[in-house]
Protein backbone atom coordinates (compact mmCIF):
# COMPACT_ATOMS: atom_id res chain seq x y z
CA UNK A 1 0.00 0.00 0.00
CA UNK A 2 2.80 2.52 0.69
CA UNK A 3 4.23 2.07 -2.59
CA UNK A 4 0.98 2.87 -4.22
CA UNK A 5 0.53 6.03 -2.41
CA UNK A 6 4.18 7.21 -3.42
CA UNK A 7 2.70 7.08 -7.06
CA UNK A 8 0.56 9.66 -8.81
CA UNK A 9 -1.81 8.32 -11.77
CA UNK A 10 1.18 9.10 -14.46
CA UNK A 11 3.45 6.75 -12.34
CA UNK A 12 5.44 9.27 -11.39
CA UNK A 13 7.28 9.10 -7.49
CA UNK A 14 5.82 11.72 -4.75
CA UNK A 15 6.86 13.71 -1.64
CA UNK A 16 5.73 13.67 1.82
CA UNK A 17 3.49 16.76 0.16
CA UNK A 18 2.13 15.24 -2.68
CA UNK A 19 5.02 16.95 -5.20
CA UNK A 20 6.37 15.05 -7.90
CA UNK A 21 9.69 14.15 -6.74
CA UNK A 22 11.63 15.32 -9.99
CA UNK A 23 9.88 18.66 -9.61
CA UNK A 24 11.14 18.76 -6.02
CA UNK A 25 14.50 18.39 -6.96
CA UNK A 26 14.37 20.80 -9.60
CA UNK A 27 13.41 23.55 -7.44
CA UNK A 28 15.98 22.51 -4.73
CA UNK A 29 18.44 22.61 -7.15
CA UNK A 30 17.22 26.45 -8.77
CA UNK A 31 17.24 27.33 -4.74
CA UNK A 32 20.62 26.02 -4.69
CA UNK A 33 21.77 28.26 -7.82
CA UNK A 34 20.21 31.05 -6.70
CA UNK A 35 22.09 31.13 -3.47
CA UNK A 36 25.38 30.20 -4.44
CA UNK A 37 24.80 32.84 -7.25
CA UNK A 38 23.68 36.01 -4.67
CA UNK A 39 27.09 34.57 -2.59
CA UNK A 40 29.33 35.19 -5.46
CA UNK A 41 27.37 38.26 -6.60
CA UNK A 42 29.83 41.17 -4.41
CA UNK A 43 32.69 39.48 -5.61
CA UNK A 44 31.25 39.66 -8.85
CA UNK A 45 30.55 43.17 -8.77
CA UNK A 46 33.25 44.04 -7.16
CA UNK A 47 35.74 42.39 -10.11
CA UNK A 48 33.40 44.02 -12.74
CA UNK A 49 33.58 48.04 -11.40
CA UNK A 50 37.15 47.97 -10.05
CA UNK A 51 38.60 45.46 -13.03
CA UNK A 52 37.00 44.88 -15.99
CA UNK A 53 35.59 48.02 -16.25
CA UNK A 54 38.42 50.21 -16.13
CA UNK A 55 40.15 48.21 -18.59
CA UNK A 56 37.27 48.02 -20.21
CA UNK A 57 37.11 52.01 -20.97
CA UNK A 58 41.03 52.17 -21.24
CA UNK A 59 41.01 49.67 -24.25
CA UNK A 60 38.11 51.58 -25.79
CA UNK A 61 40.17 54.35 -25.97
CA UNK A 62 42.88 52.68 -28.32
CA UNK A 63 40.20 52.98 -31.34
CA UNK A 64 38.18 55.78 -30.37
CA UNK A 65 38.52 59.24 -32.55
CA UNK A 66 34.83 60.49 -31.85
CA UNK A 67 35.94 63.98 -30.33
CA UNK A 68 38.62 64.83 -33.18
CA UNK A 69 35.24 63.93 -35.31
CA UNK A 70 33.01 66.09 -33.23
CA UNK A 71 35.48 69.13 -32.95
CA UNK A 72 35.88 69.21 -37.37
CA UNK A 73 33.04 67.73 -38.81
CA UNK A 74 32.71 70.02 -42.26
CA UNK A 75 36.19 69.73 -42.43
CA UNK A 76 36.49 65.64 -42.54
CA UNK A 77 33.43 66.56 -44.85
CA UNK A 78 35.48 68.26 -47.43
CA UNK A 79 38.73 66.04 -46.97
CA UNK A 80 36.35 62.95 -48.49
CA UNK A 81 35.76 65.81 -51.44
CA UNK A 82 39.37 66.72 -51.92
CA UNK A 83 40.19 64.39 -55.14
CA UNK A 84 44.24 65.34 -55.73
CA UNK A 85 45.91 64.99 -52.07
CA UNK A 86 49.40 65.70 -53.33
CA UNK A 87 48.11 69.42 -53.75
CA UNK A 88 46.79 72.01 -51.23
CA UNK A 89 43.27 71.81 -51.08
CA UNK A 90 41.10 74.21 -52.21
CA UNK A 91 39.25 77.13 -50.28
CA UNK A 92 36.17 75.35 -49.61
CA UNK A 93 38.25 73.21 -46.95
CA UNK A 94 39.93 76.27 -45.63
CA UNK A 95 36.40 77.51 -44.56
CA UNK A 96 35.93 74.55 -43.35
CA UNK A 97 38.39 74.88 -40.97
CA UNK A 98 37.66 78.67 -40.07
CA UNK A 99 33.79 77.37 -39.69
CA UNK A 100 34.38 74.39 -37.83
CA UNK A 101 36.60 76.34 -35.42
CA UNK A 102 34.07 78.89 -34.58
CA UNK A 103 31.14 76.41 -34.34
CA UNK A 104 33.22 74.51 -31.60
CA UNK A 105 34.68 77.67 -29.74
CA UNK A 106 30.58 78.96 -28.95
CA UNK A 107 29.76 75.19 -27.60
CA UNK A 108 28.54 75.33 -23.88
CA UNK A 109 27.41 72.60 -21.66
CA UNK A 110 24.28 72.28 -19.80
CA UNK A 111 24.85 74.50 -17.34
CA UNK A 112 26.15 77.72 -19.71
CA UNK A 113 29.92 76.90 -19.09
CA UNK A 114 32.14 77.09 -22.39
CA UNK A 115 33.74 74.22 -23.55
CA UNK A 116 34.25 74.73 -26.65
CA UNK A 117 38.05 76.34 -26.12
CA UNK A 118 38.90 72.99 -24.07
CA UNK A 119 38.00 70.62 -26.96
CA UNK A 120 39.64 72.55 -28.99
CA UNK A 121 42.65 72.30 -27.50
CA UNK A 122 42.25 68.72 -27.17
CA UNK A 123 41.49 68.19 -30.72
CA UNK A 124 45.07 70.37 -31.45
CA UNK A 125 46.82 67.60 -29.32
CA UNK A 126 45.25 64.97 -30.92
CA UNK A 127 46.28 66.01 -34.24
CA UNK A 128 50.08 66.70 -33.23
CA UNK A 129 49.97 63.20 -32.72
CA UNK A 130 49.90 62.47 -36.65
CA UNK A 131 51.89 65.29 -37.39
CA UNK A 132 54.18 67.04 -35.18
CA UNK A 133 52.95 70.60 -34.49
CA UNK A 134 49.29 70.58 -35.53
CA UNK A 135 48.19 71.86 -31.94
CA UNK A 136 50.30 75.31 -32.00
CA UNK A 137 48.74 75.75 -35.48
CA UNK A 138 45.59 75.05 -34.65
CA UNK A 139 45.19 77.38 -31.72
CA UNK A 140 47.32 80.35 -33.31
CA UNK A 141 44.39 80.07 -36.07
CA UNK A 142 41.50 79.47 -33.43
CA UNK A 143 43.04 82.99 -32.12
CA UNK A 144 42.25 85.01 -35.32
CA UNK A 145 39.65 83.53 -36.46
CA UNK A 146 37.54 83.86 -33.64
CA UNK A 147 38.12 87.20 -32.93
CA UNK A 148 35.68 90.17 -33.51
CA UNK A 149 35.67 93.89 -34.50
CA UNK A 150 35.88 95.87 -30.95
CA UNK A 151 32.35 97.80 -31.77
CA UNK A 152 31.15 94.62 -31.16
CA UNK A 153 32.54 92.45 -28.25
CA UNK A 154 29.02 91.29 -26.70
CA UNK A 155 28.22 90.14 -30.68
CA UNK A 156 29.89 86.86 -32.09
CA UNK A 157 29.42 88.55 -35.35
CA UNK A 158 31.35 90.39 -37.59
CA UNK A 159 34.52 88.15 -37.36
CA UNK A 160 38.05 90.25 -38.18
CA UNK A 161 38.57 87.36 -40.88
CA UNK A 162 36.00 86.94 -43.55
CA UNK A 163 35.91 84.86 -46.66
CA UNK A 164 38.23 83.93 -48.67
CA UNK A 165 40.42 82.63 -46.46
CA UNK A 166 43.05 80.08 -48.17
CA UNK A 167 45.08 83.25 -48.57
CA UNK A 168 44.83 84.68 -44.69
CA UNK A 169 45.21 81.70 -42.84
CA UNK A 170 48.64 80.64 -45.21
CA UNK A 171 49.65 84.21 -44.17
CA UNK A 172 49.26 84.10 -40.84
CA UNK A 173 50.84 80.73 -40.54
CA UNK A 174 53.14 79.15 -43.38
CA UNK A 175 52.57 75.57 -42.38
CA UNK A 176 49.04 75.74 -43.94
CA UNK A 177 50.39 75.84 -47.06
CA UNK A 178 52.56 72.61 -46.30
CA UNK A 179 50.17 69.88 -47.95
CA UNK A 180 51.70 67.61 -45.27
CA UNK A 181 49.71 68.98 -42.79
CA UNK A 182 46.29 68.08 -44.77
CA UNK A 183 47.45 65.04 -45.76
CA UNK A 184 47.59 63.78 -41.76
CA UNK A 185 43.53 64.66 -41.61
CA UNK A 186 43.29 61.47 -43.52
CA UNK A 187 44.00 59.88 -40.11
CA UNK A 188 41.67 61.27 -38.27
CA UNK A 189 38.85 60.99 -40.49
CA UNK A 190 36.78 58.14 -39.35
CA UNK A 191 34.94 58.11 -35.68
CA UNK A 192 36.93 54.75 -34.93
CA UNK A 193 40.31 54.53 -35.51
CA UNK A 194 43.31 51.36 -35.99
CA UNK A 195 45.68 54.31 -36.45
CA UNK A 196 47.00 53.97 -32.27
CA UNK A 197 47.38 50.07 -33.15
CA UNK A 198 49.72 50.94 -36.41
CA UNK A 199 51.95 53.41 -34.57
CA UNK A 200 52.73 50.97 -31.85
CA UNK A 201 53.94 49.04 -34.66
CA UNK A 202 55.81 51.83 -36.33
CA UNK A 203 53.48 52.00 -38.94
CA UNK A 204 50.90 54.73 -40.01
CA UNK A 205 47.99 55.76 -42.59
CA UNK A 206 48.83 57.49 -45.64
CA UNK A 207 46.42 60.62 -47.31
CA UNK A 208 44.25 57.62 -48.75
CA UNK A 209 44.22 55.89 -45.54
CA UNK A 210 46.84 52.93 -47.11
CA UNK A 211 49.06 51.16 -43.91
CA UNK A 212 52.32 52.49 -44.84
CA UNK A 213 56.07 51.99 -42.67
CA UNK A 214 56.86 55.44 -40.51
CA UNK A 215 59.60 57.18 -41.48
CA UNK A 216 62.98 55.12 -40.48
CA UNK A 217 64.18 58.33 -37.64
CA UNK A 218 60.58 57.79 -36.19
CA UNK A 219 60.59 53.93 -35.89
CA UNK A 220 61.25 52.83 -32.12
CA UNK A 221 58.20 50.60 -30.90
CA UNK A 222 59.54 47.51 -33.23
CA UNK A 223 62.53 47.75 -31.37
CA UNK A 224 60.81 48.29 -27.68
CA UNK A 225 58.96 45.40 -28.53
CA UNK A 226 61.63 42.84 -29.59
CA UNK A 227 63.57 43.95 -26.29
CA UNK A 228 60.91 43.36 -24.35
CA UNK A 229 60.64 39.82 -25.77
CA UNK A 230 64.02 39.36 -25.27
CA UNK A 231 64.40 40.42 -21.64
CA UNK A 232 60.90 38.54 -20.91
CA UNK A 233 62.41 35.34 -22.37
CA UNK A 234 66.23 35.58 -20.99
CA UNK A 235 64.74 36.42 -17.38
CA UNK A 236 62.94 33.42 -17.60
CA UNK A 237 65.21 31.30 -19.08
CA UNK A 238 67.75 32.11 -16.14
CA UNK A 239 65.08 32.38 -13.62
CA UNK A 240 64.05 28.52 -15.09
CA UNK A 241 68.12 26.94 -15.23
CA UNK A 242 68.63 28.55 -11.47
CA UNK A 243 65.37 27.92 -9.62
CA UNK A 244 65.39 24.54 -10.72
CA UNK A 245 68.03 22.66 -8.75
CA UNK A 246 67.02 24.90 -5.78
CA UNK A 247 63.46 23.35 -6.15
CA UNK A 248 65.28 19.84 -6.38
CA UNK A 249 67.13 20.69 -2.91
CA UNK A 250 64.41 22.01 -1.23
CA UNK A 251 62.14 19.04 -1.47
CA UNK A 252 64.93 16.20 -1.39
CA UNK A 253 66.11 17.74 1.76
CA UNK A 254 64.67 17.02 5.62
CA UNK A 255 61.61 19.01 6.47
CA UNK A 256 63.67 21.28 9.01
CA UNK A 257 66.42 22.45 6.40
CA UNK A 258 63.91 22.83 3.58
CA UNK A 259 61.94 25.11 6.02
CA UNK A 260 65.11 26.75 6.78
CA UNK A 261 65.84 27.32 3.19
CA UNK A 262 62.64 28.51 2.26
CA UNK A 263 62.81 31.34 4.67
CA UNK A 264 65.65 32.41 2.67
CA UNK A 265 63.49 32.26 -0.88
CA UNK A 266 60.61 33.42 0.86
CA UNK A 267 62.97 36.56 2.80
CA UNK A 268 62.46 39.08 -0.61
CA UNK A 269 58.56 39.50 -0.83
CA UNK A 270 59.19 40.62 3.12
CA UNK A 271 61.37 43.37 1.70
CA UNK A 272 60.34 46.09 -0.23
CA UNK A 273 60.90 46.15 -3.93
CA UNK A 274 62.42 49.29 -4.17
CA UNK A 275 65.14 48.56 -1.74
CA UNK A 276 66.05 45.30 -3.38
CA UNK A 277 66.69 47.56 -6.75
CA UNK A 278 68.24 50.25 -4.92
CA UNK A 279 70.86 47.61 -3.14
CA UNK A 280 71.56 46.45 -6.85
CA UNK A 281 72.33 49.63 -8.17
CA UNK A 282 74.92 50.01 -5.22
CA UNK A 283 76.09 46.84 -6.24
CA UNK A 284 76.48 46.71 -10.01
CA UNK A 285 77.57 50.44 -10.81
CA UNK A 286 81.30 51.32 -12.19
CA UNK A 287 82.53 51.86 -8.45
CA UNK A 288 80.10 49.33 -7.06
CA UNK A 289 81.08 45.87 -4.92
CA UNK A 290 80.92 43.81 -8.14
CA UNK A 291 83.56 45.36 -9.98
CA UNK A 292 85.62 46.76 -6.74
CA UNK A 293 85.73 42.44 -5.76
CA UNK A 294 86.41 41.17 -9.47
CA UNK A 295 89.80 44.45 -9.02
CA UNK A 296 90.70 43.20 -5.64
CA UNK A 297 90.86 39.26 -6.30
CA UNK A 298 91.47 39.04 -10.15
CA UNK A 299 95.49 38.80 -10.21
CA UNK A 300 97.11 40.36 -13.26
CA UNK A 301 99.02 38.06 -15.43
CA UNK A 302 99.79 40.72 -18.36
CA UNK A 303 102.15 38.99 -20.98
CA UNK A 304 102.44 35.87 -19.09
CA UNK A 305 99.57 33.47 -20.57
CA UNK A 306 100.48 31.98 -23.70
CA UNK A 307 97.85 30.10 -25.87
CA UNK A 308 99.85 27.84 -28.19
CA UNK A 309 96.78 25.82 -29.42
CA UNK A 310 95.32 29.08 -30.54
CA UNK A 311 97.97 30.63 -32.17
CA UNK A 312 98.05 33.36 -29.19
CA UNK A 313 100.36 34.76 -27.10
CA UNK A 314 101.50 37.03 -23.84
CA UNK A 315 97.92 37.46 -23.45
CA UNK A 316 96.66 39.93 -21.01
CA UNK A 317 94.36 38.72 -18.43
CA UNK A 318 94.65 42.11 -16.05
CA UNK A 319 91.45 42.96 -14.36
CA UNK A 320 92.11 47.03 -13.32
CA UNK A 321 90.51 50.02 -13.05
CA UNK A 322 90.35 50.38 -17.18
CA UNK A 323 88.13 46.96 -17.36
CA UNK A 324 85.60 47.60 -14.65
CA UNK A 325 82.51 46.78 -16.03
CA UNK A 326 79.34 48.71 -17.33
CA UNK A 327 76.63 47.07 -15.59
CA UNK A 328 73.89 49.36 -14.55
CA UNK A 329 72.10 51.91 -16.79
CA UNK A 330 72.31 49.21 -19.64
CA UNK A 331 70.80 45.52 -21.09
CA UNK A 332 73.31 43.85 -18.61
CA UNK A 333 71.32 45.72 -15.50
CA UNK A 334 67.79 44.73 -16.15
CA UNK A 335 68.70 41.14 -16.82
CA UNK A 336 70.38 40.93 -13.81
CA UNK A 337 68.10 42.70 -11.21
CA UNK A 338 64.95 41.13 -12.92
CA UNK A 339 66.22 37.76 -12.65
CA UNK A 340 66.61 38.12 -8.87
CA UNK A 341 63.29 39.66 -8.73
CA UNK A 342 61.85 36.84 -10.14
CA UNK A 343 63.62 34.27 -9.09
CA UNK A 344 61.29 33.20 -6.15
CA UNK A 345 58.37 33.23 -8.62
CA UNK A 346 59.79 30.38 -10.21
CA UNK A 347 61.35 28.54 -7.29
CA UNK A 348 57.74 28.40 -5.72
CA UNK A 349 55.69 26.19 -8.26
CA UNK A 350 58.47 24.06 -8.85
CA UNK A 351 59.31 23.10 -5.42
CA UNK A 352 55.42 22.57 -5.01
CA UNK A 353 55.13 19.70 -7.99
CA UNK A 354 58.26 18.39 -6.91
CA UNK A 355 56.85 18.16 -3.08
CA UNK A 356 55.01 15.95 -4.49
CA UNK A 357 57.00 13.38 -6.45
CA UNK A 358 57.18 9.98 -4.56
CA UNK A 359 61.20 9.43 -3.70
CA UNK A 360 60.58 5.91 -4.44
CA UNK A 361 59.93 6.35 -8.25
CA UNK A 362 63.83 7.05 -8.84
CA UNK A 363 64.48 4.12 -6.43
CA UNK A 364 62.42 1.61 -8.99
CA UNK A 365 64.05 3.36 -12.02
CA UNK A 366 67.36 2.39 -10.71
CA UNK A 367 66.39 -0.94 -9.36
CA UNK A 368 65.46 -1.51 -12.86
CA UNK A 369 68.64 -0.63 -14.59
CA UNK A 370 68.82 3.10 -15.33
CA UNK A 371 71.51 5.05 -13.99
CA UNK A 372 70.84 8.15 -11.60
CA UNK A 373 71.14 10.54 -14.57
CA UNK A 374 68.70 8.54 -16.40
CA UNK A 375 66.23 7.72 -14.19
CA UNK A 376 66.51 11.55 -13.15
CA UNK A 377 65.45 12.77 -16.88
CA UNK A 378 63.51 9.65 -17.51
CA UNK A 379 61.50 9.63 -14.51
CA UNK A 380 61.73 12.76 -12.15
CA UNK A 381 62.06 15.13 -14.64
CA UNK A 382 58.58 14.70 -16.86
CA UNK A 383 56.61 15.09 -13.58
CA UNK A 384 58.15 18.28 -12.84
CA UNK A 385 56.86 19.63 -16.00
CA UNK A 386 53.86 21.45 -14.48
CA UNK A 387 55.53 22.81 -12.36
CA UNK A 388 58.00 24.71 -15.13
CA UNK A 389 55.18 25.79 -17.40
CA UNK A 390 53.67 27.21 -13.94
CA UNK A 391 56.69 29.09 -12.95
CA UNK A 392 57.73 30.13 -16.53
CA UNK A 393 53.92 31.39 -17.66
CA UNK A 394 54.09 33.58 -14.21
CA UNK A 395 57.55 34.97 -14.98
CA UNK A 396 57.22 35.92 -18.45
CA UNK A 397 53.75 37.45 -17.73
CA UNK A 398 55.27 39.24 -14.99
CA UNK A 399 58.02 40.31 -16.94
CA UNK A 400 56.37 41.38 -19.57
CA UNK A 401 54.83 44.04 -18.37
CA UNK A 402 57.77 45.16 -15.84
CA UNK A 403 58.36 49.05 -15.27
CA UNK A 404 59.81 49.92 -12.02
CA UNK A 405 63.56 48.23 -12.59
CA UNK A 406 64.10 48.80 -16.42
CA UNK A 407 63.06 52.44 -15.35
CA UNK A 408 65.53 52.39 -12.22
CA UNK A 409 68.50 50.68 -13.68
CA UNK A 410 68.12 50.17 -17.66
CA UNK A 411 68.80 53.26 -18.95
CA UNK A 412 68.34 54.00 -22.76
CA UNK A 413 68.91 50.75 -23.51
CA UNK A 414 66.80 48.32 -21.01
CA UNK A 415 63.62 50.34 -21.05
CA UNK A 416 61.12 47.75 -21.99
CA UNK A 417 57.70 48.52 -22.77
CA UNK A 418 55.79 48.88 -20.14
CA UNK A 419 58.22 52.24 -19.71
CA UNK A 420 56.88 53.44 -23.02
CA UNK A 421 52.84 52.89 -21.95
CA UNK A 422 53.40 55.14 -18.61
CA UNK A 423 55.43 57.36 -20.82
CA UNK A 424 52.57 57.76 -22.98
CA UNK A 425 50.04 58.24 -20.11
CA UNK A 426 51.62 60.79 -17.98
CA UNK A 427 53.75 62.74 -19.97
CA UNK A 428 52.30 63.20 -23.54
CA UNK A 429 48.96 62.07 -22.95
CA UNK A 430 48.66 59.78 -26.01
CA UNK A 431 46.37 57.50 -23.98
CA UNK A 432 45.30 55.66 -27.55
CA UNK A 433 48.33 55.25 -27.79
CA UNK A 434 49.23 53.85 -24.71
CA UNK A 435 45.77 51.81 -24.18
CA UNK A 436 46.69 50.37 -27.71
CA UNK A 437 50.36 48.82 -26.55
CA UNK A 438 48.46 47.74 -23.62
CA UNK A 439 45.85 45.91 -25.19
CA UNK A 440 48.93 44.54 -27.69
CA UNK A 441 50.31 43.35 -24.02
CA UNK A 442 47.24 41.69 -23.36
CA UNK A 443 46.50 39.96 -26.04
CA UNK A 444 49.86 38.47 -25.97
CA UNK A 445 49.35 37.08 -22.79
CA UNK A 446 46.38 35.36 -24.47
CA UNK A 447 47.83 34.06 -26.95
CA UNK A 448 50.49 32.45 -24.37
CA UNK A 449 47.70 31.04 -22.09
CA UNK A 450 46.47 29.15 -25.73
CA UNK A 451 49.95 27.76 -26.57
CA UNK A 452 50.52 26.48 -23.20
CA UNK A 453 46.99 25.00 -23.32
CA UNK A 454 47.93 23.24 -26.55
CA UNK A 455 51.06 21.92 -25.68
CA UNK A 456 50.80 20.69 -21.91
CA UNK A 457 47.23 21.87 -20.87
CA UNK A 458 46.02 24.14 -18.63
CA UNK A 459 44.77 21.17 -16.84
CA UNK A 460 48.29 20.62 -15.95
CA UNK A 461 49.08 23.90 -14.65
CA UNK A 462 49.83 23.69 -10.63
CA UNK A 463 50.78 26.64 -9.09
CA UNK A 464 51.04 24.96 -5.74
């Protein structure tokens, strides 16, 4: 009988309530969703307004030309008109210009306050960004051609400068007879914009809007950006051949001198970056402890070597005062302090995998024949793998995007580019530019993330 009652006419099993138990457990299961959804909602929020938002509107700027576009639209207007862009254009795009810049100079916001001057000014340092000194031109023009006869100062009207104006405007400033200057509107035409993606690249938009290489005294991101490979891949390399017998000691040793030892990996994040990079620049500069130890214990044996199998002789092996080497303000300095940086970065994952690795397993490779070497690269060695793409994706992304010790110690030649993107930000203000490197940055990480996937697996990844 109690089976019976657990049945409804379809056949179907029941609750205590009468419910059909599959509906039941549907509903438990939306309740469940719903609550583990409102637990992970702050977080969620949280991660959306301070994160992806703000990177969010920074990498929107890297194709956004809307207020160069708002500022001249009659003159983008006649720039689609102007047929033969290897000669000035004619006068209807001068008054374009004049009329464009008077339009934008009366703009006021809600409230009655100009700001019309402002985005003109911003448009004139958007533009010197094609082509150096657009903004100067563009508000020694906005000067005269928005002036007004005295009799009239309350009145917009009559301007000093009436049509034609081709003639006026080349008069009061040569470069607007330069057709170069045009020419760089082509740029700037369109409300979105690759253009800040091209000059990270060294390369730029022609009159006819055709991807064309920069000039070859103007091409320096190419060069950033192969450096910045470089350094990324040499820091991790070295970081990768000196973390990894550390990680072998640390977990072949007894628990108390591991611990011990890892106090001493562990000791740098308790001490502030900026010290660590200070104490290396005491170190590694032309008077520093590096080069004063290789003077003091480096013997001199000037004409006393001979090389027979080389064909040399009475070489000179003197270490003095002449041979001290450059090592700071250079390449040399930013491998070196980064590598130390670093260096507990990748010491960390691998010791963690290899925590992990029974000791027996190279106990039963020898037992079976293979010598210690073998069964070390045979054996030991493959499990330790996730461990090394761990360590080596965390370095390189780290190092990637590094700024405070190629700025401190790399000089002209270790900058990297993460230099170059707060260069852009805070001291020209080319923030297309700079969100455009940035997202560059980004989507290389990306594009790492995939190749480790397809080679080992993110699966794989163990970062402790």
């Amino acid at each position: 009988m109690s089976d019976t009652r657990t049945l409804d006419a379809k056949g179907q099993l029941l609750t205590n309530d009468g419910v059909p138990l599959k509906e039941s457990l549907r509903k438990s299961l939306r309740r469940t969703k719903i609550r583990s959804f409102l637990l992970l909602l702050a977080p969620l929020l949280f991660l959306l307004i301070m994160f992806v938002g703000p990177i969010g509107s920074l990498l929107s700027r890297s194709v956004d030309d809307m207020e160069i576009n708002r500022v001249l639209p009659e003159t983008f207007a006649q720039y689609e008109l102007w047929e033969d862009k290897s000669i000035l254009p004619s006068e209807e795009m001068f008054a374009a210009v004049v009329n464009d810049i008077r339009a934008t100079h009366k703009l006021e916001d809600s409230e009655g306050n100009n700001i019309g001057k402002n985005l003109l000014g911003k448009a004139g340092t958007r533009m010197t960004y094609e082509y150096s000194g657009w903004r100067s031109l563009l508000l020694k023009t906005v000067k005269s051609a928005t002036k007004v006869n005295k009799r009239s100062k309350e009145e917009v009207k009559p301007y000093t400068w009436e049509a034609p104006y081709k003639e006026k405007m080349i008069k009061r400033d040569k470069r607007w007879g330069k057709v170069e200057f045009w020419q760089s509107l082509g740029a700037m035409k369109d409300p979105y914009t690759i253009g800040y993606y091209l000059n990270a690249v060294d390369l730029r938009f022609d009159a006819n809007k055709n991807v064309i290489q920069k000039p070859e005294h103007l091409k320096i991101y190419k060069t950033i950006w192969m450096r910045t490979l470089q350094v990324s891949l040499m820091v991790t390399i070295f970081c990768l051949i000196l973390a990894y017998p550390v990680s072998y000691l640390l977990a072949t040793l007894p628990m108390r001198t591991s611990n011990l030892l890892m106090i001493c990996v562990l000791m740098p994040f308790w001490t502030s970056l900026l010290v660590r990079i200070v104490a290396w620049m005491i170190m590694l500069q032309q008077n520093g402890v590096v080069n004063d130890t290789l003077v003091g214990i480096l013997p001199c044996f000037e004409g006393m070597v001979n090389l027979p199998f080389f064909g040399e002789k009475n070489i000179d092996l003197c270490f003095s005062d002449e041979d001290r080497i450059p090592m700071m303000y250079n390449f040399t300095g930013t491998i070196i302090v980064m590598t130390q940086v670093l260096l507990p970065f990748m010491i960390l994952p691998i010791y963690s995998v290899m925590r992990g690795i029974p000791p027996s397993y190279m106990k039963a490779a020898q037992n079976l024949g293979a010598t210690p070497t073998r069964a070390f690269v045979r054996v030991y060695m493959p499990q330790s793998i996730p461990g090394i793409g761990a360590g080596c994706i965390l370095v390189f992304i780290v190092a990637i995007g590094y700024y405070i010790t190629p700025e401190l110690v790399g000089g002209k030649d270790g900058l990297m580019i993460g230099n170059f993107v707060a260069r852009e930000m805070q001291k020209t203000l080319n923030w297309g530019l700079a969100a455009a490197m940035g997202a560059i940055l980004l989507a290389a990480v990306l594009i790492l993330y995939w190749a480790y996937d397809r080679l080992i697996g993110i699966d794989n990844l163990k970062m402790g």
